[in-house]
C-alpha atoms as a PDB file:
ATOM      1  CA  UNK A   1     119.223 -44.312  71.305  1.00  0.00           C
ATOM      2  CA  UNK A   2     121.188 -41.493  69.966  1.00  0.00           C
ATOM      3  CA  UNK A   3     121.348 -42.775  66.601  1.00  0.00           C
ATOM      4  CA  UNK A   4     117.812 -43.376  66.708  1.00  0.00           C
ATOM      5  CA  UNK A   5     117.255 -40.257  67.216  1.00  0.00           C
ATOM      6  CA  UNK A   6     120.072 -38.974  64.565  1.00  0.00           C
ATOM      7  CA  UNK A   7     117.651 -41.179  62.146  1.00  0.00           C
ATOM      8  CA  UNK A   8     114.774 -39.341  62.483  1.00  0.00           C
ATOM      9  CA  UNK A   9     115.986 -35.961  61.994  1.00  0.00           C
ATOM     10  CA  UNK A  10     117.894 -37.701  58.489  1.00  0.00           C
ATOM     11  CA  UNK A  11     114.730 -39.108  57.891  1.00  0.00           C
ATOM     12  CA  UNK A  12     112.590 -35.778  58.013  1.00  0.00           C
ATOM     13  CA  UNK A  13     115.386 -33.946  56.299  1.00  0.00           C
ATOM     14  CA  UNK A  14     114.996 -36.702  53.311  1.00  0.00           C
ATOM     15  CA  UNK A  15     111.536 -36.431  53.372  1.00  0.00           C
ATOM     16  CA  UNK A  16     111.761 -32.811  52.647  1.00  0.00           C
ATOM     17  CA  UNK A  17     114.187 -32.581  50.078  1.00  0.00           C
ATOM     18  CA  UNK A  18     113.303 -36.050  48.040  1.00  0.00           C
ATOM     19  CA  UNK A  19     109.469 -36.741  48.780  1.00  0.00           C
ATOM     20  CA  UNK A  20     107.059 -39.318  47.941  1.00  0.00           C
ATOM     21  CA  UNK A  21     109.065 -40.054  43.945  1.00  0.00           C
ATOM     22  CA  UNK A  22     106.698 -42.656  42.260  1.00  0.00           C
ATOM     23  CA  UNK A  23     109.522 -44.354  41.253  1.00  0.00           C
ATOM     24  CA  UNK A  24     110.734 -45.741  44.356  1.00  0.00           C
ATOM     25  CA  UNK A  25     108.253 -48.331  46.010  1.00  0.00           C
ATOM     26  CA  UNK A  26     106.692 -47.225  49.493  1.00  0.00           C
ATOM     27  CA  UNK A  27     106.360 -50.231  52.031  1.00  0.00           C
ATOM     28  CA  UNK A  28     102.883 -48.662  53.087  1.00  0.00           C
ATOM     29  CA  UNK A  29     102.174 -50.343  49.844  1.00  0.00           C
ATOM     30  CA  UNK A  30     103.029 -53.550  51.035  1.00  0.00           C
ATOM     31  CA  UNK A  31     101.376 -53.683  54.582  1.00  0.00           C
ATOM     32  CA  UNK A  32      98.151 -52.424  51.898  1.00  0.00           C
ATOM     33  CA  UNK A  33      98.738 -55.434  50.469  1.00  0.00           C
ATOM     34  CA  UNK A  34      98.796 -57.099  53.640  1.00  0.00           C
ATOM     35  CA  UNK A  35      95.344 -55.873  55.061  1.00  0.00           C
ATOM     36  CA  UNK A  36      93.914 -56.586  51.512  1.00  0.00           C
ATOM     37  CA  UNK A  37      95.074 -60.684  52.396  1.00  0.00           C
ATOM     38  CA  UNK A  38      94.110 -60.876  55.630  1.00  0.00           C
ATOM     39  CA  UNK A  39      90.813 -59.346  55.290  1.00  0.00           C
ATOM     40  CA  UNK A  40      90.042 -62.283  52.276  1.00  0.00           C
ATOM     41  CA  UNK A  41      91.350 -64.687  54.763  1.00  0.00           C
ATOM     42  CA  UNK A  42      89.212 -63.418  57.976  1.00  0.00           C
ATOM     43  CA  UNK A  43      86.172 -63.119  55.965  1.00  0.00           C
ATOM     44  CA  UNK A  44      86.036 -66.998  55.202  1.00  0.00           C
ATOM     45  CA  UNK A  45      86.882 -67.691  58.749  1.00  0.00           C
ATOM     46  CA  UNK A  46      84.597 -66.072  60.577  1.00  0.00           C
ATOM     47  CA  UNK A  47      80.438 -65.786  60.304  1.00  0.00           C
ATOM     48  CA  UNK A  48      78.800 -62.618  57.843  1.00  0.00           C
ATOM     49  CA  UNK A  49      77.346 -61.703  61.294  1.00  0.00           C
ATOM     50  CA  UNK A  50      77.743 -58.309  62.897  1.00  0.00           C
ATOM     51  CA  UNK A  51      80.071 -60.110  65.868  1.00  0.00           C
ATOM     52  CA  UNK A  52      81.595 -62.268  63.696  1.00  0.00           C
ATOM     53  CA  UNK A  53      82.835 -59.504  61.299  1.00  0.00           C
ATOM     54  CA  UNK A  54      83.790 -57.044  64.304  1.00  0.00           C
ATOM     55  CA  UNK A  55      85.572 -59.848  65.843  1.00  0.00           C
ATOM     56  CA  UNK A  56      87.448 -60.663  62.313  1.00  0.00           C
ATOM     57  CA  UNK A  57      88.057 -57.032  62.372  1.00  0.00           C
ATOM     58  CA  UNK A  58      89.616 -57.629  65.855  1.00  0.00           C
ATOM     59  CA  UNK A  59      92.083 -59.776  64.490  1.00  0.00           C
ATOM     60  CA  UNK A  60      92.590 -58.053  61.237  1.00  0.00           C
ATOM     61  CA  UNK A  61      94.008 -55.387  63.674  1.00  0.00           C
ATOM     62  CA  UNK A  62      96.221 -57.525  65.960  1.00  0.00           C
ATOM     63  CA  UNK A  63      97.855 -59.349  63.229  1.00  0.00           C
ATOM     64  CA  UNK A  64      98.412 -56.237  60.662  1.00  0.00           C
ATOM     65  CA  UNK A  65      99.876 -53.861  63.228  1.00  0.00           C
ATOM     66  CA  UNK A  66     101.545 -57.124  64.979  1.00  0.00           C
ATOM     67  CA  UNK A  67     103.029 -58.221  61.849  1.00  0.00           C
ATOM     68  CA  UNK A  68     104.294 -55.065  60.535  1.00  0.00           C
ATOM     69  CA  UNK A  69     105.842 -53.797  63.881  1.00  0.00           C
ATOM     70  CA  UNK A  70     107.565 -57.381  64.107  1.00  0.00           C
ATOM     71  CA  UNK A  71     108.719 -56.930  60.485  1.00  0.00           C
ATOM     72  CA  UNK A  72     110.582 -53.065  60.913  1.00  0.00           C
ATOM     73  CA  UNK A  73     112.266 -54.339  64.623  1.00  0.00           C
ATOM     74  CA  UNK A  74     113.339 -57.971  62.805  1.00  0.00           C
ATOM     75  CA  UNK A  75     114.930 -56.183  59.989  1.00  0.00           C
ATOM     76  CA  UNK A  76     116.709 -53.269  62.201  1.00  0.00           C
ATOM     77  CA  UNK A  77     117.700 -55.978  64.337  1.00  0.00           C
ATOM     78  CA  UNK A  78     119.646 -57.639  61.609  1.00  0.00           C
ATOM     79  CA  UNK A  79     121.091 -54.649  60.560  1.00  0.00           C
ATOM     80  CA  UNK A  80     122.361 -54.289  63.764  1.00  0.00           C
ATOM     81  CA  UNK A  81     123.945 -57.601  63.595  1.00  0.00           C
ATOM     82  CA  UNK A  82     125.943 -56.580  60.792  1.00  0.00           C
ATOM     83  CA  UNK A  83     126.942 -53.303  61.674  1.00  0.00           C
ATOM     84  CA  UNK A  84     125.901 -50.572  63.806  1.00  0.00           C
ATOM     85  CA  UNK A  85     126.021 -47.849  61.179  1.00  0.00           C
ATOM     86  CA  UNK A  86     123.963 -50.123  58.822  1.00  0.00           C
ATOM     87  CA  UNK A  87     121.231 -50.661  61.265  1.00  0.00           C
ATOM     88  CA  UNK A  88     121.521 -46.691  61.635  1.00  0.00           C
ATOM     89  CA  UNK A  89     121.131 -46.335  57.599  1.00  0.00           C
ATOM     90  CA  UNK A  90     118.061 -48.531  57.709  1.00  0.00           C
ATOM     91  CA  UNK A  91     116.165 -46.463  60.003  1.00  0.00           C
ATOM     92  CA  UNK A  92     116.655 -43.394  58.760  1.00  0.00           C
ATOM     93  CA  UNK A  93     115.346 -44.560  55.211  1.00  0.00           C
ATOM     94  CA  UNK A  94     112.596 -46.063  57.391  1.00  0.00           C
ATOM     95  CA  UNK A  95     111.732 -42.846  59.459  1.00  0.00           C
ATOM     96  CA  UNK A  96     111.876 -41.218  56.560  1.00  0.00           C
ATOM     97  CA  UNK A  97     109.280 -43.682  54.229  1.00  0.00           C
ATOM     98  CA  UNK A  98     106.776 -42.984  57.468  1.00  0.00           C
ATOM     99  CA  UNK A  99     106.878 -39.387  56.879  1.00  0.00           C
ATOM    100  CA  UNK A 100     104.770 -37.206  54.210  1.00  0.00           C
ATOM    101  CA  UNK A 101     105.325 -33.785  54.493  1.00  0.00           C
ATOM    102  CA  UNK A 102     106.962 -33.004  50.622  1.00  0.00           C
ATOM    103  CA  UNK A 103     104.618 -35.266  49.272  1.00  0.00           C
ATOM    104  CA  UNK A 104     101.593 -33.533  50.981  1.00  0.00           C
ATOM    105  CA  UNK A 105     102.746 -30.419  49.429  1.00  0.00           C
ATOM    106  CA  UNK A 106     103.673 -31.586  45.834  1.00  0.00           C
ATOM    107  CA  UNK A 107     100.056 -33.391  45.227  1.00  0.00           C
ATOM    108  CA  UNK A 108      97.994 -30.473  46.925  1.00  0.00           C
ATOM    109  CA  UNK A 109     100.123 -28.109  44.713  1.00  0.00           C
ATOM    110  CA  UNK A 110      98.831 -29.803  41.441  1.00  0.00           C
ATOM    111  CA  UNK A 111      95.354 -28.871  42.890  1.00  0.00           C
ATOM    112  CA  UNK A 112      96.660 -25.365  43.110  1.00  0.00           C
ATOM    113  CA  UNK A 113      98.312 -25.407  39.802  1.00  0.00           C
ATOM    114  CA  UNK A 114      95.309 -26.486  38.021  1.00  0.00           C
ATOM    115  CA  UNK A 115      92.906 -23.802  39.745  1.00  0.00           C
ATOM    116  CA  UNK A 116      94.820 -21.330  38.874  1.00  0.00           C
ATOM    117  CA  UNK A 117      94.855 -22.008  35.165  1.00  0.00           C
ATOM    118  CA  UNK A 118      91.562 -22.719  34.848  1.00  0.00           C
ATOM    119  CA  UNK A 119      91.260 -26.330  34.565  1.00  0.00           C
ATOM    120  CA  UNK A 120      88.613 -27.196  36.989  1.00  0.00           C
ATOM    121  CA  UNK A 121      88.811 -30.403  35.561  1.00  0.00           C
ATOM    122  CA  UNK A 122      92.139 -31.576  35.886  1.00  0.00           C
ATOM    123  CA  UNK A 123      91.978 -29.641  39.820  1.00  0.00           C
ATOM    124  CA  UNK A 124      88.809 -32.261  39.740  1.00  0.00           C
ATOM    125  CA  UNK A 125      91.324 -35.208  39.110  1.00  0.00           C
ATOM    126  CA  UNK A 126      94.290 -33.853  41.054  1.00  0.00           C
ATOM    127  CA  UNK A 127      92.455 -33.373  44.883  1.00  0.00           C
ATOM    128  CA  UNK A 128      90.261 -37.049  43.927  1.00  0.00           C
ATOM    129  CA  UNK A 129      94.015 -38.899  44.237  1.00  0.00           C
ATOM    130  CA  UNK A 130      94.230 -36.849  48.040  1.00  0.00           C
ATOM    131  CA  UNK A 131      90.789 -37.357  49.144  1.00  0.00           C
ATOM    132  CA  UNK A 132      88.075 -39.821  50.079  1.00  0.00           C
ATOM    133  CA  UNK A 133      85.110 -37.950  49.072  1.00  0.00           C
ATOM    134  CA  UNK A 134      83.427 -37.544  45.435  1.00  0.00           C
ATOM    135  CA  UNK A 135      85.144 -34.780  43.487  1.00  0.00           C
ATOM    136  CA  UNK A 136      82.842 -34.793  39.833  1.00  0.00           C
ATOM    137  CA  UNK A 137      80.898 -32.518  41.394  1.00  0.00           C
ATOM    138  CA  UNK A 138      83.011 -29.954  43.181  1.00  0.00           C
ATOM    139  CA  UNK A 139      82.918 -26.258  41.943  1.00  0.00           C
ATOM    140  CA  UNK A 140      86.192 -24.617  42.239  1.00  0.00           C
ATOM    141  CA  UNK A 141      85.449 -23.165  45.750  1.00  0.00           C
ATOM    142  CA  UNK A 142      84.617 -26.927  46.846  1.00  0.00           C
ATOM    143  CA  UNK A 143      87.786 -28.465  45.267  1.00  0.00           C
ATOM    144  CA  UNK A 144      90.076 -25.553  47.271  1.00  0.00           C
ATOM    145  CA  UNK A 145      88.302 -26.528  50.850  1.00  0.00           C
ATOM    146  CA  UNK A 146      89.380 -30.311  49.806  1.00  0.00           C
ATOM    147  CA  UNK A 147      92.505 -29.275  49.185  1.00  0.00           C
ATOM    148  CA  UNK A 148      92.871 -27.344  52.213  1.00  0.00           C
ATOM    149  CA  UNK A 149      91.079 -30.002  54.443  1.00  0.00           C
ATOM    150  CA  UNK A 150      93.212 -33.104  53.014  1.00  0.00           C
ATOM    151  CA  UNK A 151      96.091 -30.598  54.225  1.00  0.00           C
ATOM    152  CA  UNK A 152      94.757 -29.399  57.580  1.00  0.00           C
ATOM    153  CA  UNK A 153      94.178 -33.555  58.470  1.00  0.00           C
ATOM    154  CA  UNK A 154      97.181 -34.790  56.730  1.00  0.00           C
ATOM    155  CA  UNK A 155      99.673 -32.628  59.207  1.00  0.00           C
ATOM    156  CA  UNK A 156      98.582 -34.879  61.922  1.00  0.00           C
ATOM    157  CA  UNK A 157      98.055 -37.975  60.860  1.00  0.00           C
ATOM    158  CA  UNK A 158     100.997 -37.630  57.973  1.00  0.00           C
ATOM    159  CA  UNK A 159     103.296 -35.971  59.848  1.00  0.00           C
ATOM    160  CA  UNK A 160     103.492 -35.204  63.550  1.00  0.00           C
ATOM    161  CA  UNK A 161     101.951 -38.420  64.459  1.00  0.00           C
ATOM    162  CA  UNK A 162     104.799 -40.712  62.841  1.00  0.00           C
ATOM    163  CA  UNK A 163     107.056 -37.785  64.299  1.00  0.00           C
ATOM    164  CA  UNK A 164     105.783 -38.730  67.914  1.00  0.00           C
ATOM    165  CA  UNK A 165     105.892 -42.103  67.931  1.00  0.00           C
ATOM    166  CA  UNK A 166     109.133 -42.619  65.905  1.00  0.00           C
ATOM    167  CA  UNK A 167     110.762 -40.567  68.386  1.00  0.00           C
ATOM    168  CA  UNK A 168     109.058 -42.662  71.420  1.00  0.00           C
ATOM    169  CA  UNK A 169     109.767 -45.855  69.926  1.00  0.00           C
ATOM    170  CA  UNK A 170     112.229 -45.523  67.103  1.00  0.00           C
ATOM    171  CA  UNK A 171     111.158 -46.473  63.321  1.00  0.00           C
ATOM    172  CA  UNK A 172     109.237 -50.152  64.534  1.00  0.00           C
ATOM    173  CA  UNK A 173     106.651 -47.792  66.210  1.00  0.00           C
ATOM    174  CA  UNK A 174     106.265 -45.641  64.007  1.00  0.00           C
ATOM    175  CA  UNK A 175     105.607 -48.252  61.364  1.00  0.00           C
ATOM    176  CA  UNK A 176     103.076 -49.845  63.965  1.00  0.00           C
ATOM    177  CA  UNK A 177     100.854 -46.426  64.167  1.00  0.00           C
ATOM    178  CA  UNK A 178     100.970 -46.141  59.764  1.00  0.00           C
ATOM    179  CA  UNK A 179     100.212 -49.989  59.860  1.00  0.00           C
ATOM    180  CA  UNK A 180      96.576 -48.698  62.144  1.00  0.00           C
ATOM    181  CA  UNK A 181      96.342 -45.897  60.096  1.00  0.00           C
ATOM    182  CA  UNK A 182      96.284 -47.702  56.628  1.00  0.00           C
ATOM    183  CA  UNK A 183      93.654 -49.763  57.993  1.00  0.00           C
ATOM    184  CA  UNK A 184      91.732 -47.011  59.215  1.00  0.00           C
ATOM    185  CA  UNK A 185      91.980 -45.319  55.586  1.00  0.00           C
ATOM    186  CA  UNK A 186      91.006 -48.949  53.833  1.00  0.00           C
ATOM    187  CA  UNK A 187      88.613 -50.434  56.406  1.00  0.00           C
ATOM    188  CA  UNK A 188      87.534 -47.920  58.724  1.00  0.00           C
ATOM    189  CA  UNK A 189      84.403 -46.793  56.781  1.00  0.00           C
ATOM    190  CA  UNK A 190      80.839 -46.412  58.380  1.00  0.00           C
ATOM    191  CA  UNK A 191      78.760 -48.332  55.194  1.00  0.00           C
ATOM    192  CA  UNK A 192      77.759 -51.746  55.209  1.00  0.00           C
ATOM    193  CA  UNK A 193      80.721 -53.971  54.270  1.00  0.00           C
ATOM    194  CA  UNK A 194      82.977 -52.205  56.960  1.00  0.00           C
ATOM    195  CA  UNK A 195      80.648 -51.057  59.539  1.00  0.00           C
ATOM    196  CA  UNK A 196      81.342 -53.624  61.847  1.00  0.00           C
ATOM    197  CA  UNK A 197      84.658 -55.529  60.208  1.00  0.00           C
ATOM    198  CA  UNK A 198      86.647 -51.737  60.227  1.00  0.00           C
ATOM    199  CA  UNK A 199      85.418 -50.869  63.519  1.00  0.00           C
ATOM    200  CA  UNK A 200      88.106 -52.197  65.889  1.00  0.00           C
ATOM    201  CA  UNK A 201      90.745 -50.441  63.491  1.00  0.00           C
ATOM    202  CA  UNK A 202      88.655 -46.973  63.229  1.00  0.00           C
ATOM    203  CA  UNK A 203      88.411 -47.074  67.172  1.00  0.00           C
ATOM    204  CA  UNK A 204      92.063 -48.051  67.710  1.00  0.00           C
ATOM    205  CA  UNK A 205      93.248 -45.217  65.091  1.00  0.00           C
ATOM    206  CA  UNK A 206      91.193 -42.742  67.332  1.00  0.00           C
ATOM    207  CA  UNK A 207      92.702 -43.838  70.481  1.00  0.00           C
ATOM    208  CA  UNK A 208      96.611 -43.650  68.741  1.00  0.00           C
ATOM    209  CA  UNK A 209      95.861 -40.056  66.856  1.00  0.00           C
ATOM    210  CA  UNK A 210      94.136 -38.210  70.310  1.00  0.00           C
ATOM    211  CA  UNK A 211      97.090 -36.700  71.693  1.00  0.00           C
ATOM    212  CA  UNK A 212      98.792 -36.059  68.333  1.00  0.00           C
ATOM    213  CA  UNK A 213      95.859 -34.618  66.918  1.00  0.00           C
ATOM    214  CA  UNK A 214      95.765 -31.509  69.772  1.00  0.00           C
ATOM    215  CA  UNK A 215      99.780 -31.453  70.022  1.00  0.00           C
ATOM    216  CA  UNK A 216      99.557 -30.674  65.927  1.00  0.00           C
ATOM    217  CA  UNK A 217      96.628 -28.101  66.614  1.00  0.00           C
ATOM    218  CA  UNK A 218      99.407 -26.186  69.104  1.00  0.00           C
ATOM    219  CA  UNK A 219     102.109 -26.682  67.178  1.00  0.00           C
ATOM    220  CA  UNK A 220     100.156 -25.290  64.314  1.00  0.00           C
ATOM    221  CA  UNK A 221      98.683 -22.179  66.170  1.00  0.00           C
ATOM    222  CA  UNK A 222     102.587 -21.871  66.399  1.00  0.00           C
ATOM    223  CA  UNK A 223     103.414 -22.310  63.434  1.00  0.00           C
ATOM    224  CA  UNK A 224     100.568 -19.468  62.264  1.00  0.00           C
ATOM    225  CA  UNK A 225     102.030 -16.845  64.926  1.00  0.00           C
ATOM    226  CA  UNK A 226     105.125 -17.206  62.931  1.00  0.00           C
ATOM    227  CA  UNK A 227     104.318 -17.216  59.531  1.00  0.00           C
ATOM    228  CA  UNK A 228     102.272 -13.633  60.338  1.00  0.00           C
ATOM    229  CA  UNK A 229      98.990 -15.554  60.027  1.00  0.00           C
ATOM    230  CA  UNK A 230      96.296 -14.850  62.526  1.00  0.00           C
ATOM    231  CA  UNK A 231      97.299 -17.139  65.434  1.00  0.00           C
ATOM    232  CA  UNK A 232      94.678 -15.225  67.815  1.00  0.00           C
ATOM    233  CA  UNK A 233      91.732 -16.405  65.403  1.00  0.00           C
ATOM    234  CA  UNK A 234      93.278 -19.326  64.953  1.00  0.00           C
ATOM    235  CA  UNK A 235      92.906 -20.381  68.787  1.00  0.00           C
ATOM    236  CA  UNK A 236      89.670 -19.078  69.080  1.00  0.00           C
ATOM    237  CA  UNK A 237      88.100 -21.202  66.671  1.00  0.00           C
ATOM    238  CA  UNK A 238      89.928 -23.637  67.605  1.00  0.00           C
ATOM    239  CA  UNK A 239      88.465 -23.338  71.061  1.00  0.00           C
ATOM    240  CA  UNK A 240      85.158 -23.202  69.256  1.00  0.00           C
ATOM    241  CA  UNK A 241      85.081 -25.649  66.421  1.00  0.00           C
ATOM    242  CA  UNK A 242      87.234 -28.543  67.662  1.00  0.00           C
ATOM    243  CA  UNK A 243      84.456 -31.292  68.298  1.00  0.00           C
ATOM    244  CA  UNK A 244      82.826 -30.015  64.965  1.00  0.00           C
ATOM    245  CA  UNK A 245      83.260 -33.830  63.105  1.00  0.00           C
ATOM    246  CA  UNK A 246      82.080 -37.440  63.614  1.00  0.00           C
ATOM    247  CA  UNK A 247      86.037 -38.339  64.438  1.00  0.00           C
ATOM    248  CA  UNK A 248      87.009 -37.244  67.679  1.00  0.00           C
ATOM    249  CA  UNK A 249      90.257 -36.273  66.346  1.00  0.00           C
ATOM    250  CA  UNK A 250      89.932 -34.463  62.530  1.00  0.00           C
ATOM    251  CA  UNK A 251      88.492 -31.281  63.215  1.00  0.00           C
ATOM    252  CA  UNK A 252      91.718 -30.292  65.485  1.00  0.00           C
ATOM    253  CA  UNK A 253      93.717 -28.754  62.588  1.00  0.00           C
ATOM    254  CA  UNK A 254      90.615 -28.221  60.476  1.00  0.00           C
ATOM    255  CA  UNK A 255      89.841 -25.633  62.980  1.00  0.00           C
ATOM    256  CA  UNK A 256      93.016 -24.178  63.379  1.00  0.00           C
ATOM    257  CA  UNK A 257      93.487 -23.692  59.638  1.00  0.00           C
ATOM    258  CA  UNK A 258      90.112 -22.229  59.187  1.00  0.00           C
ATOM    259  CA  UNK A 259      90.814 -19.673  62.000  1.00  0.00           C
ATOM    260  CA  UNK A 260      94.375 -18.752  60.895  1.00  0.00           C
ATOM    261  CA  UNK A 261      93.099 -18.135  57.381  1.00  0.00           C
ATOM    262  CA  UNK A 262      89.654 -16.732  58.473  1.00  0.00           C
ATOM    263  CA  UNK A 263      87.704 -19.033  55.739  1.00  0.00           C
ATOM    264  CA  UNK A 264      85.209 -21.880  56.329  1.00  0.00           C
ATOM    265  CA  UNK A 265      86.227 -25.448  55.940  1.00  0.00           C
ATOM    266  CA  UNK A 266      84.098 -28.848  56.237  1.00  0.00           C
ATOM    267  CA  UNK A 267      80.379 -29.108  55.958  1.00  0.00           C
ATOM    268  CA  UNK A 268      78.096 -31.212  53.647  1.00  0.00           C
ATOM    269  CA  UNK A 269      79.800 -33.674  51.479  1.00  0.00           C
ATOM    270  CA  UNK A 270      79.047 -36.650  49.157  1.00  0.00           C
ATOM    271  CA  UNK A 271      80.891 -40.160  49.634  1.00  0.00           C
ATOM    272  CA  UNK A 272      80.636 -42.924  47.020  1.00  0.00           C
ATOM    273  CA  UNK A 273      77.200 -41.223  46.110  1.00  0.00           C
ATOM    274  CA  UNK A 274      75.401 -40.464  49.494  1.00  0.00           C
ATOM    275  CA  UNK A 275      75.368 -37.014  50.478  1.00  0.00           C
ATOM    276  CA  UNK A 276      76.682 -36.601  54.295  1.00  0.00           C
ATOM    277  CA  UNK A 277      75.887 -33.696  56.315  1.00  0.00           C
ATOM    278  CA  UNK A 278      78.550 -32.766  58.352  1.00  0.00           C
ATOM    279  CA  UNK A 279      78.692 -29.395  60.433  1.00  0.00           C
ATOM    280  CA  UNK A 280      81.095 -25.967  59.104  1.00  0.00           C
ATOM    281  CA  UNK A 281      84.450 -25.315  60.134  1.00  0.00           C
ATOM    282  CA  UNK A 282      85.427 -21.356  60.740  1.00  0.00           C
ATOM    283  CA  UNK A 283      83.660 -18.426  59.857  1.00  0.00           C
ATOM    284  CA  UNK A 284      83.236 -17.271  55.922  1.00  0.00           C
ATOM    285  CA  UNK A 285      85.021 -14.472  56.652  1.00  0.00           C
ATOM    286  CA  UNK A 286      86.376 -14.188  53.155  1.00  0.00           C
ATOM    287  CA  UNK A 287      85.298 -16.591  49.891  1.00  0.00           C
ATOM    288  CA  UNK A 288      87.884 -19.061  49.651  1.00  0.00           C
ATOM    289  CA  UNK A 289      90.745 -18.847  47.040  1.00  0.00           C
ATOM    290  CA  UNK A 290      92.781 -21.014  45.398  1.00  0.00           C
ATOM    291  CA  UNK A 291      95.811 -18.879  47.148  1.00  0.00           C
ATOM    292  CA  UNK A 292      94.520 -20.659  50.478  1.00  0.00           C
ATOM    293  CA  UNK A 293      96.090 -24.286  49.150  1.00  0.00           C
ATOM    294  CA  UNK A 294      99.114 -22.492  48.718  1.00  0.00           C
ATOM    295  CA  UNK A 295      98.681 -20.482  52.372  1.00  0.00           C
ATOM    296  CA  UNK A 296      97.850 -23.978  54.024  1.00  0.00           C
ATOM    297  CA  UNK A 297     101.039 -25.795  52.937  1.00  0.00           C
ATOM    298  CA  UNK A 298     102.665 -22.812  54.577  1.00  0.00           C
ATOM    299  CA  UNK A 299     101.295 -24.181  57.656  1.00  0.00           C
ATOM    300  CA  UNK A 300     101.954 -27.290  56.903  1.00  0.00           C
ATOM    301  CA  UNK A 301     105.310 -26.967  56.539  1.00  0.00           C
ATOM    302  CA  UNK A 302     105.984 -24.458  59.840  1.00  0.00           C
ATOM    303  CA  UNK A 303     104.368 -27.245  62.369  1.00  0.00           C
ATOM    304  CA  UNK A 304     106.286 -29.821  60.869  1.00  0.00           C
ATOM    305  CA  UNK A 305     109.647 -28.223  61.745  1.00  0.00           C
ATOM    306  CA  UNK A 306     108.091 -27.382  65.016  1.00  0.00           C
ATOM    307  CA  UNK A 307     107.167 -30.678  65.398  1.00  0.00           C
ATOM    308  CA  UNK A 308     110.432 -31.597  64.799  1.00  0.00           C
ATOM    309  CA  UNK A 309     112.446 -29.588  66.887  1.00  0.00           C
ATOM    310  CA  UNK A 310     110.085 -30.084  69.524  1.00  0.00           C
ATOM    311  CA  UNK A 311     110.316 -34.155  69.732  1.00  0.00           C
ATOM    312  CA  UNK A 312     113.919 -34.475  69.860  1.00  0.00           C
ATOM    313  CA  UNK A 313     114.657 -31.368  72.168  1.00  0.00           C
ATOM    314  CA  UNK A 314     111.704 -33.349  74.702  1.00  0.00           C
ATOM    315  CA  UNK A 315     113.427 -36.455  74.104  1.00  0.00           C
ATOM    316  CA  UNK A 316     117.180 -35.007  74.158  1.00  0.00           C
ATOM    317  CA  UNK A 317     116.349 -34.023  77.700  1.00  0.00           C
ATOM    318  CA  UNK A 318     115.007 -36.734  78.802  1.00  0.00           C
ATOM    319  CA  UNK A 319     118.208 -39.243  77.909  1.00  0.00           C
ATOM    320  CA  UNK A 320     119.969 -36.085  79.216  1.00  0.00           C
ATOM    321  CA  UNK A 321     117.891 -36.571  82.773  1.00  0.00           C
ATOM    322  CA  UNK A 322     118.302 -40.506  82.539  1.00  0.00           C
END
């Protein structure tokens, strides 16, 4: 359990210093792959109703975050066969494949790069590989608040969420909540093909990211006291603006980011052509500023140690006590 432990704090330390390299394959890529199989298979099997598709959806979710949890525990477990120390090496390249924090950084910085030389376009191209929404269309002040956003969000679900449940359940857990969170980012759309089929994956992801969702929206009010950012704003529209999106959990850190910085985050925006309205984040204190991607990754990077140091001092005491 110690060395379990040992691999996540490797793991985080890897993340920061060698990132997301394009060169090396992720194995997010393959449980993509995975979804993308089983959702061919699944639609043959069952009816183009709305209950067939949920319930294909149903098992679309069983056997992905089945499969991949049984995959990461199989493999440690032969490791461990072999050698202690090589099951040990294994999971700390694991725990640190589940985490995002560099890469986070390095693709929002592009964003930030390109802003602040002008190129609109390329910014344009740069926050379309971080974000769902359409970009084309985006003036500069709507690229930064992508930016920002993808950042905001990202520090849960990218971070302290694969934090918390790695350091529950070691590196097989945390692979189970990515393999639910891929599927939520592939299937878990509100239009017709995945209304119904992503709906048992959306819901699950919901029910996985609820506690790690408010515990990054501390850690990150935190992390903004410490930086010198407005932590006392921070709360206070966090207070206010939490429930202000259609996912119970996104507007957590939204909120907190918009308060610390004292800009306005979220509100109408157009997906694969239809124009959602979706309610404001913060006040408009200030315009927003390329400088704010910059400001965000700050945060970013602050909760993440908290995060860090947090989890394993919880869980240190809690062998400790057992």
């Amino acid at each position: 359990m110690e060395l379990s432990m040992l691999a996540v704090g490797l793991g985080f330390l890897l993340d920061l210093l060698i990132g997301d390299p394009y060169w090396l394959y992720h194995p997010i890529r393959l449980v993509g792959r995975l979804i993308e199989s089983l959702e061919t298979l699944l639609r043959r099997i069952f009816p183009k109703t709305q209950g067939g598709e949920f319930l294909a959806g149903v098992f679309l979710l069983v056997l992905t975050a089945g499969i991949t949890f049984g995959a990461a525990s199989g493999l440690l477990y032969l490791a461990g066969c072999v050698h202690p120390y090589l099951r040990f090496f294994l999971e700390t390249v694991m725990c640190y494949q589940l985490l995002a924090t560099k890469a986070l950084k390095d693709e929002t910085m592009k964003v930030y790069q390109a802003l602040k030389a002008g190129d609109l376009e390329g910014a344009r191209y740069a926050v379309s590989m971080v974000v769902g929404r359409d970009t084309a269309v985006l003036d500069e002040t709507g690229v930064t608040k992508a930016a920002v956003e993808t950042v905001a969000e990202n520090t849960s679900d990218g971070i302290v969420a694969p934090l918390l449940f790695m350091v529950i359940g070691g590196a097989p857990l945390g692979y189970f909540y990515k393999a639910v969170n891929t599927m939520d980012s592939m299937v878990g759309y509100k239009n017709e093909r995945y209304l119904y089929f992503g709906r048992a994956a959306a819901r699950f992801d919901d029910v996985l990211n609820y506690l790690p969702a408010r515990l990054s929206a501390f850690l990150m009010i935190g992390a903004s006291a410490l930086s010198g950012m407005d932590a006392r704003h921070a709360f206070r529209i966090y207070q206010r603006d939490h429930a202000h999106h259609a996912s119970p959990n996104s507007a957590h850190t939204e909120a907190v980011t918009a308060g610390a910085l004292h800009i306005e985050l979220a509100g109408n925006a157009y997906y694969f052509g239809k124009l959602y309205e979706k309610p404001t984040i913060g006040d408009a204190d200030r315009p927003v500023e390329y400088e704010d991607i910059r400001r965000a990754n700050q945060l970013l990077y602050g909760t993440a140690v908290l995060a860090l140091v947090i989890c394993l001092a919880v869980k240190g005491v809690i062998l400790w006590i057992l």
